[in-house]
C-alpha atoms as a PDB file:
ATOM      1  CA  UNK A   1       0.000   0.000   0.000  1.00  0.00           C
ATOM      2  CA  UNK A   2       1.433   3.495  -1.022  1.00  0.00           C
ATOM      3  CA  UNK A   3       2.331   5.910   1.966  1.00  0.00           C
ATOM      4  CA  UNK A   4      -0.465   8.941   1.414  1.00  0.00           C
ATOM      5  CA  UNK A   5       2.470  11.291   2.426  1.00  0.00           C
ATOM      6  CA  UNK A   6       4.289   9.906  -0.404  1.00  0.00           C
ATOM      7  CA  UNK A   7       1.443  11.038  -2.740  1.00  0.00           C
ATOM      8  CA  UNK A   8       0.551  13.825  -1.400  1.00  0.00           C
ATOM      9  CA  UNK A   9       3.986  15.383  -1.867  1.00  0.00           C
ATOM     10  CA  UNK A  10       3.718  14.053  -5.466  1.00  0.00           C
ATOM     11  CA  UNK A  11       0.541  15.499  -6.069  1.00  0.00           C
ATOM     12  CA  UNK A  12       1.912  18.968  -4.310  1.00  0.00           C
ATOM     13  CA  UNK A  13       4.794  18.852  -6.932  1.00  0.00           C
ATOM     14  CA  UNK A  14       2.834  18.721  -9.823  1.00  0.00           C
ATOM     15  CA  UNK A  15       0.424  21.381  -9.140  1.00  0.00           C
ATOM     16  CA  UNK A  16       3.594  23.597  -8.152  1.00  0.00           C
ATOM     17  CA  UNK A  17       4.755  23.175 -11.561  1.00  0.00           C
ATOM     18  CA  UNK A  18       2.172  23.443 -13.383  1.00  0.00           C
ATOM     19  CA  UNK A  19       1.524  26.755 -11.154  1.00  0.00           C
ATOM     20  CA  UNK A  20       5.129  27.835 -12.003  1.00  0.00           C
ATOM     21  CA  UNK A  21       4.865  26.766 -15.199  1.00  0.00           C
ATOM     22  CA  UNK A  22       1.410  29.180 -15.975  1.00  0.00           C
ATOM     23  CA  UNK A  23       3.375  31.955 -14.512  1.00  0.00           C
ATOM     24  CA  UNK A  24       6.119  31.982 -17.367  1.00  0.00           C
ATOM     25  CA  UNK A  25       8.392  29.610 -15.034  1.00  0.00           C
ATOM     26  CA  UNK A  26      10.618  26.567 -17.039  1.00  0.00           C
ATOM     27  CA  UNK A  27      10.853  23.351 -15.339  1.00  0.00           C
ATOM     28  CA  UNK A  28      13.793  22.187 -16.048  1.00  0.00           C
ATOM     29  CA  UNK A  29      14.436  19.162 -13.498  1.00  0.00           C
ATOM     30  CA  UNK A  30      11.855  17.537 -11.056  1.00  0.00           C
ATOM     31  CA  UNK A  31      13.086  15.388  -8.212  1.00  0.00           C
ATOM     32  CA  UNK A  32      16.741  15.827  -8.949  1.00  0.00           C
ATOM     33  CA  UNK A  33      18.964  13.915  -6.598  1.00  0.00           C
ATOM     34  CA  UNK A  34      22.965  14.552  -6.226  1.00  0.00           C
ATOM     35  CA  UNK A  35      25.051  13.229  -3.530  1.00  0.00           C
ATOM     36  CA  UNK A  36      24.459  16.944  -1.839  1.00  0.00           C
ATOM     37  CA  UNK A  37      20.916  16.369  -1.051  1.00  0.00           C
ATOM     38  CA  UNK A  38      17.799  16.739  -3.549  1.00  0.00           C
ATOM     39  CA  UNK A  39      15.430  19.295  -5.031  1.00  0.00           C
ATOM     40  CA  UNK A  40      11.852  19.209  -5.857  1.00  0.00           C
ATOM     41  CA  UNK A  41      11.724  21.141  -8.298  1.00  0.00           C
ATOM     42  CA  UNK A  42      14.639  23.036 -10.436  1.00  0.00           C
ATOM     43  CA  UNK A  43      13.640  25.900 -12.521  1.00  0.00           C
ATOM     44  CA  UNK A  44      14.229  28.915 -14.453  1.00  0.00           C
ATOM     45  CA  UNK A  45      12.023  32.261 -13.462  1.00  0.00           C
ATOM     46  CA  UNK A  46      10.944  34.654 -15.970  1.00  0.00           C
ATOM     47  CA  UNK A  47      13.919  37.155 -14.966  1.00  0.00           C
ATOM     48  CA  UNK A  48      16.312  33.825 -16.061  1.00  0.00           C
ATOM     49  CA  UNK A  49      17.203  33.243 -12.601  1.00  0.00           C
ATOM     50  CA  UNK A  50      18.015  29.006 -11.520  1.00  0.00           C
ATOM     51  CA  UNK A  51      15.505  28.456  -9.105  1.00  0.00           C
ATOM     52  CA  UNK A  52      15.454  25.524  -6.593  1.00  0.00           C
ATOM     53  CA  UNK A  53      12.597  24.808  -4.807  1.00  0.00           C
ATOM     54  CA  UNK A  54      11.592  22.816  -1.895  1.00  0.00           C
ATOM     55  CA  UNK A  55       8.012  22.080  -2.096  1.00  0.00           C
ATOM     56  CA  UNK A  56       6.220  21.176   1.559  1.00  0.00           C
ATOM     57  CA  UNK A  57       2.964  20.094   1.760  1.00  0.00           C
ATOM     58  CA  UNK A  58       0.829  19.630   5.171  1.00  0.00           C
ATOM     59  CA  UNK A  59      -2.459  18.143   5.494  1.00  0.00           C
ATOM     60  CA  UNK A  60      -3.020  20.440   8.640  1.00  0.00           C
ATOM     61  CA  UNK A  61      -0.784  22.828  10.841  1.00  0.00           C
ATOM     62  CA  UNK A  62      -0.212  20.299  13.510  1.00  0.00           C
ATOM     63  CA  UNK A  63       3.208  19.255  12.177  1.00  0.00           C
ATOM     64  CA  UNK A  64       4.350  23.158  11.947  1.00  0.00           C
ATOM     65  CA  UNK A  65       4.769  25.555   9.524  1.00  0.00           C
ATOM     66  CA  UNK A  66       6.694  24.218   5.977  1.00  0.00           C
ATOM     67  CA  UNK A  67       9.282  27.057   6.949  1.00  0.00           C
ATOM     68  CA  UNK A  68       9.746  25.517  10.479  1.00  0.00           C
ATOM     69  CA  UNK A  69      11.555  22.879   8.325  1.00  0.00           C
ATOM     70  CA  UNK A  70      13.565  24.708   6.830  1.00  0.00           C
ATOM     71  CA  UNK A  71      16.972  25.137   9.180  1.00  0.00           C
ATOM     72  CA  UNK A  72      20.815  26.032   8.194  1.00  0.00           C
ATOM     73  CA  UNK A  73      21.528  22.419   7.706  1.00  0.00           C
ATOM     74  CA  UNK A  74      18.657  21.631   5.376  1.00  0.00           C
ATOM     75  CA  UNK A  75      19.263  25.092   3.521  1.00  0.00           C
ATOM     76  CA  UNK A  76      22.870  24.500   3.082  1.00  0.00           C
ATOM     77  CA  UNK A  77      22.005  20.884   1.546  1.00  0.00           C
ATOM     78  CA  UNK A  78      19.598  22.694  -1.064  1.00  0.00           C
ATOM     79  CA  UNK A  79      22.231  24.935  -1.610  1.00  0.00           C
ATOM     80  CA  UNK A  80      24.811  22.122  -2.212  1.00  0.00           C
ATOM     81  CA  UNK A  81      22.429  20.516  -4.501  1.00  0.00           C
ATOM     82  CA  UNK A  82      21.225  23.729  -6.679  1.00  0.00           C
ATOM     83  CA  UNK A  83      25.193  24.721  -6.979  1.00  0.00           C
ATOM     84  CA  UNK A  84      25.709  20.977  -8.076  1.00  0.00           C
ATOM     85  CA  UNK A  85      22.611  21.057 -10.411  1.00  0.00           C
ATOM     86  CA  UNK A  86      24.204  23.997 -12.259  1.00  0.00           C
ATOM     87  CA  UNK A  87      27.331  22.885 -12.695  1.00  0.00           C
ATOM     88  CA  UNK A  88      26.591  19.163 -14.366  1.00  0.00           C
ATOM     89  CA  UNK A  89      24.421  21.184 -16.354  1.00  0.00           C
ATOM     90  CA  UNK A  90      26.896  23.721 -17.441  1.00  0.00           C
ATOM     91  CA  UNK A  91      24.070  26.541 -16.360  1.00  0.00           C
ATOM     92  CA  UNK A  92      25.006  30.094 -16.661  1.00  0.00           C
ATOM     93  CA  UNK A  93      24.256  31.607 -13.082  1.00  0.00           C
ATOM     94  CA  UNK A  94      25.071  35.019 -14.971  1.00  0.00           C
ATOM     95  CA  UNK A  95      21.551  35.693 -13.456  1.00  0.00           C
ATOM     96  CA  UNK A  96      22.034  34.464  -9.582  1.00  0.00           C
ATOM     97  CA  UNK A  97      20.747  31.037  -8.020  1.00  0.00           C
ATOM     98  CA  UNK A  98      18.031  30.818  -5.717  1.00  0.00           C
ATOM     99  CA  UNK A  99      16.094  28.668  -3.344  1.00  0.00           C
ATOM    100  CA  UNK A 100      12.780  29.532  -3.167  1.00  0.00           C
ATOM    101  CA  UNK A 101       9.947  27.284  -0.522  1.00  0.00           C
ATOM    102  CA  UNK A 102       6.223  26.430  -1.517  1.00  0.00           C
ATOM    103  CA  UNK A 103       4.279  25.701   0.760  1.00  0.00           C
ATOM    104  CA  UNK A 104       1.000  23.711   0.171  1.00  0.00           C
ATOM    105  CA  UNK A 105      -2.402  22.493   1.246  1.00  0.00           C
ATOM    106  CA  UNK A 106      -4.713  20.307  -0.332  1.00  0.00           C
ATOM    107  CA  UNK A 107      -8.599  22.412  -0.005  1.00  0.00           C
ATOM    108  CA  UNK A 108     -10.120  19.356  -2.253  1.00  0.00           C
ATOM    109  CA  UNK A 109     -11.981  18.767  -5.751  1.00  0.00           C
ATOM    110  CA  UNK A 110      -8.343  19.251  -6.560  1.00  0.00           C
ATOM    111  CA  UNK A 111      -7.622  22.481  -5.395  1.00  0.00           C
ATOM    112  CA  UNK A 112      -4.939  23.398  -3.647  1.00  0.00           C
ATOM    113  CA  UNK A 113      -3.803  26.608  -0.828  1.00  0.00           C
ATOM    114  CA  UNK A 114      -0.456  27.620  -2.226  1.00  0.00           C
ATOM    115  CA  UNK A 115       2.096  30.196  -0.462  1.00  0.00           C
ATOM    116  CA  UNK A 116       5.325  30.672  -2.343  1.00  0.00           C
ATOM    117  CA  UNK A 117       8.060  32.246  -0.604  1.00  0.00           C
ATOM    118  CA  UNK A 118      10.463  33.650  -2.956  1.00  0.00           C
ATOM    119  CA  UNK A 119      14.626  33.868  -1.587  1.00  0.00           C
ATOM    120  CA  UNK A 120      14.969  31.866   1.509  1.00  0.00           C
ATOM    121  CA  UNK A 121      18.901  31.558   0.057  1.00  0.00           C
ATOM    122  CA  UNK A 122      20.103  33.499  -2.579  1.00  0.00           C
ATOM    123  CA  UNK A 123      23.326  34.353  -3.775  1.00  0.00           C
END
């Protein structure tokens, strides 16, 4: 039987993307995975900056806030990873790297409660 956290991050991946992706966003990797650590999502923003996001979703608050997860270890793994990302993919970062978070919550039929905090490391 599938773990329903399993799927629900899924699910919250997808909609992020397809949310980026109707905001002028390109998706260039999903689930990318390096020895550093890996990201949800990797993109390019409409001002050309790499983007990697960490996408949280939460069935209630109980566990905490996504950001609450967020701490310098974690961060310095995503950073590790989106650095990493760049360079096997000889990516200009002419532009600046980024990790952005989204946080999300499934309000059913589909829909979804999305907060997208831009820059929780950028350099």
């Amino acid at each position: 039987m599938p773990d329903p956290r399993h799927e629900l991050g899924e699910r919250a991946e997808e909609a992020t993307a397809a949310w980026l992706e109707a905001r002028g966003w390109t998706i260039l990797a999903r689930r990318w995975r390096c020895r550093e650590g890996e990201l949800d999502l990797v993109a390019r923003d409409p001002d050309r900056v790499l983007v990697g996001i960490e996408v949280k979703a939460r069935r209630t608050g109980r566990a905490g806030s996504p950001i609450e997860t967020i701490n310098q270890q974690r961060l310095g793994r995503l950073r590790a990873a989106l650095g990493r990302y760049c360079a096997e993919a000889s990516f200009s970062s002419d532009n600046g790297l980024r990790i952005d978070l989204v946080a999300m919550r499934p309000e059913g039929l589909g829909q979804w409660r999305l907060s997208h905090q831009r820059g929780i490391d950028a350099w």
